[in-house]
Protein backbone atom coordinates (compact mmCIF):
# COMPACT_ATOMS: atom_id res chain seq x y z
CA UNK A 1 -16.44 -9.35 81.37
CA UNK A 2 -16.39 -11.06 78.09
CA UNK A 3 -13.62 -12.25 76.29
CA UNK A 4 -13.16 -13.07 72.31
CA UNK A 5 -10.75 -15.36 71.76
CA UNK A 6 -7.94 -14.92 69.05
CA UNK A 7 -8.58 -17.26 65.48
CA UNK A 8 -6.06 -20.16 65.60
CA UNK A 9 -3.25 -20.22 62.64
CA UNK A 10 -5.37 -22.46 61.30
CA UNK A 11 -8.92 -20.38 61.23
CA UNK A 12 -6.69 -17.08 59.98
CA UNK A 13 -5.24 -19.38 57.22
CA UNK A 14 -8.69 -20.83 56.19
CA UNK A 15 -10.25 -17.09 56.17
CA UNK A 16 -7.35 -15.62 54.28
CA UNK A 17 -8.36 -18.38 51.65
CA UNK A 18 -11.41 -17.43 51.36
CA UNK A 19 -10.95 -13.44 50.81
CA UNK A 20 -8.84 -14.68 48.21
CA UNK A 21 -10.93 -17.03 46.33
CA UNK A 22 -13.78 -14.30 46.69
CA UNK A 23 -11.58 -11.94 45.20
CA UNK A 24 -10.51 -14.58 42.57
CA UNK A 25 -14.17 -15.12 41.65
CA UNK A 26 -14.69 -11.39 41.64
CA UNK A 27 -12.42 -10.56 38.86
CA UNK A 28 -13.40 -14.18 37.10
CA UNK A 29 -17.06 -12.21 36.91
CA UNK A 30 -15.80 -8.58 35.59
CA UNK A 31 -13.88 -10.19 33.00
CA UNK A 32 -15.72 -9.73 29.86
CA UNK A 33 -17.23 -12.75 27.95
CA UNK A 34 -15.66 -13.94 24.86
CA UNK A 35 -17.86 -12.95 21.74
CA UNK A 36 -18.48 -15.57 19.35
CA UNK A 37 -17.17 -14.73 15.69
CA UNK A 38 -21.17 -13.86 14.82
CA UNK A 39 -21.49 -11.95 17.57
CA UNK A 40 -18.10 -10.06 17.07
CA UNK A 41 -18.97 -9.08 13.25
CA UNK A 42 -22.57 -7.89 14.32
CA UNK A 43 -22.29 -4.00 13.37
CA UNK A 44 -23.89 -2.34 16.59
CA UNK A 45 -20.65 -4.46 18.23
CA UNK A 46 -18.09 -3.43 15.36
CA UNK A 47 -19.18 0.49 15.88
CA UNK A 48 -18.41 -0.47 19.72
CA UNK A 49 -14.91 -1.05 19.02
CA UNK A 50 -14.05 2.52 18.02
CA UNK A 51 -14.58 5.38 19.99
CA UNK A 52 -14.40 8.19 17.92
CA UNK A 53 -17.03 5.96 15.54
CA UNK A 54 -19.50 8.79 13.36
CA UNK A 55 -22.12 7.09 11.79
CA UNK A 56 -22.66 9.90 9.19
CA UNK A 57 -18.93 9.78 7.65
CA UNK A 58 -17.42 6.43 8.81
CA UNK A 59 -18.48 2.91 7.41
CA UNK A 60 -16.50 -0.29 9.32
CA UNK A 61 -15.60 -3.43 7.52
CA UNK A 62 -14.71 -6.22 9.40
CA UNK A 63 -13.47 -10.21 8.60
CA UNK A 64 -11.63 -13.14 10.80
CA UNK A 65 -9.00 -15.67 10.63
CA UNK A 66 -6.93 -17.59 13.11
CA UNK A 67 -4.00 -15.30 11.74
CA UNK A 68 -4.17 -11.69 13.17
CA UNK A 69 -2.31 -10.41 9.57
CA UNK A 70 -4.35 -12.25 7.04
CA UNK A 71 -7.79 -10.71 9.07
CA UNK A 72 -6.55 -7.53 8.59
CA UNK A 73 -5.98 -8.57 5.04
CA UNK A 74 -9.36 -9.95 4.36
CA UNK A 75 -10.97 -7.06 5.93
CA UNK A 76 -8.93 -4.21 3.32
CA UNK A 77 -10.28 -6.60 0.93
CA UNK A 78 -13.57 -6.32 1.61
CA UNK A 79 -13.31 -2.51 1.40
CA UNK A 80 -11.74 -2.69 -1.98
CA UNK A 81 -14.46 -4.82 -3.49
CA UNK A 82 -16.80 -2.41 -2.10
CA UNK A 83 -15.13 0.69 -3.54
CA UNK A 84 -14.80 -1.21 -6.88
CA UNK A 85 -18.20 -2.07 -6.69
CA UNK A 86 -19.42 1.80 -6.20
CA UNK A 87 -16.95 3.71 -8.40
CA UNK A 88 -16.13 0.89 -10.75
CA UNK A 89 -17.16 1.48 -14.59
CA UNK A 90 -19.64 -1.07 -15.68
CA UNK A 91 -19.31 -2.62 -19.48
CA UNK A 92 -22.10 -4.53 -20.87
CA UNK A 93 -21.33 -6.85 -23.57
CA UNK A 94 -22.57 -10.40 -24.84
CA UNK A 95 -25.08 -9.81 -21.90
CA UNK A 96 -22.78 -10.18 -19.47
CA UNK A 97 -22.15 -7.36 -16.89
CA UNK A 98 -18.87 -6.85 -15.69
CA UNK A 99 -17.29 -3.96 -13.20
CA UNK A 100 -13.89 -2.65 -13.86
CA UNK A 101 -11.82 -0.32 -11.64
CA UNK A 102 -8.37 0.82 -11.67
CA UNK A 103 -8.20 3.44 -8.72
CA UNK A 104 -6.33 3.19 -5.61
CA UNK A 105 -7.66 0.87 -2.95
CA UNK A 106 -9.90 2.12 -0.14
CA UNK A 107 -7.67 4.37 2.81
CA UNK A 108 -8.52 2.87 6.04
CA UNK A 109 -8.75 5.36 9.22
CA UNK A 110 -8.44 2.70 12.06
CA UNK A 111 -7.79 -0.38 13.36
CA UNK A 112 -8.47 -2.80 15.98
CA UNK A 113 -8.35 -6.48 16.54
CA UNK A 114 -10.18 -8.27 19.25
CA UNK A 115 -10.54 -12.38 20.09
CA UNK A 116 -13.74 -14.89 19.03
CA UNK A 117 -14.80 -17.96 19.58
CA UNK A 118 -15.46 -19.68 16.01
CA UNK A 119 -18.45 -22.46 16.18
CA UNK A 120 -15.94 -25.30 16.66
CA UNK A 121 -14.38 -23.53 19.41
CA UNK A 122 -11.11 -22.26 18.44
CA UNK A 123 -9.96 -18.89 19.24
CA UNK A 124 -9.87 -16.55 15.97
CA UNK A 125 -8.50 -12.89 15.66
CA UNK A 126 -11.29 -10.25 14.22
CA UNK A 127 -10.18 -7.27 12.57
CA UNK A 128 -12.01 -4.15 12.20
CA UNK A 129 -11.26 -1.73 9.41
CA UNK A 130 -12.71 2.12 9.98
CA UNK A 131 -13.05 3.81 6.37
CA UNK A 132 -14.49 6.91 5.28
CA UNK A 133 -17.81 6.31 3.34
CA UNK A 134 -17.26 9.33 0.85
CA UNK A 135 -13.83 7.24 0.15
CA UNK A 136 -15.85 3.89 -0.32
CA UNK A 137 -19.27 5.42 -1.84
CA UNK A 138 -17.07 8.46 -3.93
CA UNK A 139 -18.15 11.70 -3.80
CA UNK A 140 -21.04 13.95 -3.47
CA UNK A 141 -20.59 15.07 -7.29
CA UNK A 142 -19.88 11.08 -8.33
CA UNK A 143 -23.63 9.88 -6.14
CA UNK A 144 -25.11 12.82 -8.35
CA UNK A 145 -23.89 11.56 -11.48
CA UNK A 146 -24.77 8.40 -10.48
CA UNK A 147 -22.33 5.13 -11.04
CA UNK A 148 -20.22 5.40 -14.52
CA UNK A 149 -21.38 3.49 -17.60
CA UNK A 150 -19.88 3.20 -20.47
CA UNK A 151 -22.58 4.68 -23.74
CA UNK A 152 -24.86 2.15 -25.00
CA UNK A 153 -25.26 4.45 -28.27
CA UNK A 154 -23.51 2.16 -31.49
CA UNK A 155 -19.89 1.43 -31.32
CA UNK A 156 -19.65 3.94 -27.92
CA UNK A 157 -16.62 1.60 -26.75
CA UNK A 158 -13.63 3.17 -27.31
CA UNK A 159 -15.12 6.25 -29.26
CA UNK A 160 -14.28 8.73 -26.19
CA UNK A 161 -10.96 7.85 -25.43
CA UNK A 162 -9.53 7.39 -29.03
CA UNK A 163 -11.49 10.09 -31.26
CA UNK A 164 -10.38 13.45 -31.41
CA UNK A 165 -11.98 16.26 -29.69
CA UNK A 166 -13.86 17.05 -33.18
CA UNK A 167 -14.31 13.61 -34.39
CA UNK A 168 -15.87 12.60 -31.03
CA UNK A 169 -18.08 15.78 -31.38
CA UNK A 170 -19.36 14.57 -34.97
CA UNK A 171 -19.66 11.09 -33.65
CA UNK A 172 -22.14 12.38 -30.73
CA UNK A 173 -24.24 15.18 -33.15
CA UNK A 174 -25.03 11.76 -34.79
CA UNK A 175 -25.70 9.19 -32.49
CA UNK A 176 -27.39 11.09 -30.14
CA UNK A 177 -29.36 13.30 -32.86
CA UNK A 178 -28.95 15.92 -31.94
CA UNK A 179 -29.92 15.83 -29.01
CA UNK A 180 -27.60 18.65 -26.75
CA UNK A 181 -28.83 17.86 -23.31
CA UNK A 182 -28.02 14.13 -24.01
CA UNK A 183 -24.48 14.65 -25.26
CA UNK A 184 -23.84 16.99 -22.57
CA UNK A 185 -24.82 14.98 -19.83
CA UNK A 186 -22.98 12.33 -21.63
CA UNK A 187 -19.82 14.21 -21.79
CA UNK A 188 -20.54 15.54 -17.83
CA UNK A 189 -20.40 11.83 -16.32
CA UNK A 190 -16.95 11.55 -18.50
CA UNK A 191 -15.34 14.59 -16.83
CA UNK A 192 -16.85 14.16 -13.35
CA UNK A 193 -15.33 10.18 -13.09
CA UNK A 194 -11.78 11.20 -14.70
CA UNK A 195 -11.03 14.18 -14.25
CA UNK A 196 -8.80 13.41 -10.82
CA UNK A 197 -7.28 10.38 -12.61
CA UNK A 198 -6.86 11.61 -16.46
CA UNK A 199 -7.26 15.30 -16.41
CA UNK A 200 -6.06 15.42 -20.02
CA UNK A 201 -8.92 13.62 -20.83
CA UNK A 202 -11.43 15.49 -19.01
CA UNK A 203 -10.00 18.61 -20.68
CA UNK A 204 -10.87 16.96 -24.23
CA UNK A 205 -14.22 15.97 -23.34
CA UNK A 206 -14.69 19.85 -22.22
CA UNK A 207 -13.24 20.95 -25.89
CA UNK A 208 -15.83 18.46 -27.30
CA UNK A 209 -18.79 19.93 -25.57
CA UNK A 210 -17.67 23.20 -26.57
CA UNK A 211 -17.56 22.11 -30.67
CA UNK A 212 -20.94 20.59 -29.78
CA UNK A 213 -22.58 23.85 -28.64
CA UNK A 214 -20.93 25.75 -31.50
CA UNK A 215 -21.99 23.24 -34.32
CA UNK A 216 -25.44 23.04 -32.58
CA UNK A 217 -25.66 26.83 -32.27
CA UNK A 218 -26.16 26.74 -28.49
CA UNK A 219 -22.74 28.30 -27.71
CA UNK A 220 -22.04 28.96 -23.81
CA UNK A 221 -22.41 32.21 -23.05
């Protein structure tokens, strides 16, 4: 009859080592890698950081610093730029191009903040910002209408916000020529981009394409 002999102290302290340094190197393995800051602003692995992400109505914006607060920061102002940038009215003067907007800022949905590696090494803090693209791009009506300019007819700036409904009626028979469809498409671009933000002026551009149609004979039936 055979016999197995018990493991010394010795031999039960050496294996009870070794399960634990196997289960050490276990968890060492499961725990996810740290992303580079590249990596960690690639969009397939910003999109990964929200569940509930819908690529048809949600855009992400995304920025790092070794401060979790000013990330954040940078990120909101990336969105704002953006909004600006699609919903801004665009002058034109001297030839230079410039984009003004005075609407509220963009209304994030979400949140989340997640360790990189910057090149140099050190650990930074990425934020990710979830927005709503219909807040960021504007609305289906604004896309239709397409971004707002201000007239290039003569002497347009100013004319629609300090002529009377009349006055600004006369000033359109004549620098348009006539020309209804152009004055009310005009007038329609007005209304559409400040209407939620000046509805007192969207009203008066509405009296002015009224006069228009009356002095042009074309009165809305």
């Amino acid at each position: 009859m055979a016999f197995k002999m018990k493991p010394s102290p010795i031999q039960l302290r050496e294996i009870r080592e070794r399960l634990l340094n196997k289960g050490k190197r276990g968890q060492e393995q499961e725990q996810p890698k740290t992303p580079t800051t590249e990596e960690a602003q690639q969009y397939d692995f910003m999109k990964r950081q929200f569940e509930d992400f819908n690529p048809k109505t949600d855009t992400i914006f995304a920025d790092t610093s070794q401060d979790m607060y000013i990330a954040g920061r940078k990120a909101q102002s990336q969105a704002d730029r953006a909004k600006a940038k699609f919903q801004g009215k665009t002058t034109e003067k001297d030839g230079i191009t410039r984009t003004t907007y005075s609407g509220p800022g963009a209304q994030m949905k979400g949140q989340r903040f997640k360790e990189a590696k910057s090149p140099s090494g050190q650990t930074r803090f990425v934020a990710y910002q979830k927005y709503d693209k219909e807040d960021i791009k504007g609305s289906p009506a604004q896309k239709r209408m397409g971004k707002f300019k201000d007239s290039k007819a003569p002497d347009a700036e100013g004319k629609f916000r300090d002529l009377s409904a009349p006055a600004l009626a006369s000033w359109m028979i004549k620098s348009r020529k006539g020309n209804l469809s152009k004055i009310i498409s005009s007038l329609n671009q007005q209304i559409i981009f400040r209407r939620n933000k000046d509805p007192k002026y969207a009203a008066k551009m509405r009296k002015t394409q009224d006069i228009v149609r009356k002095r042009l004979g074309k009165d809305k039936k």
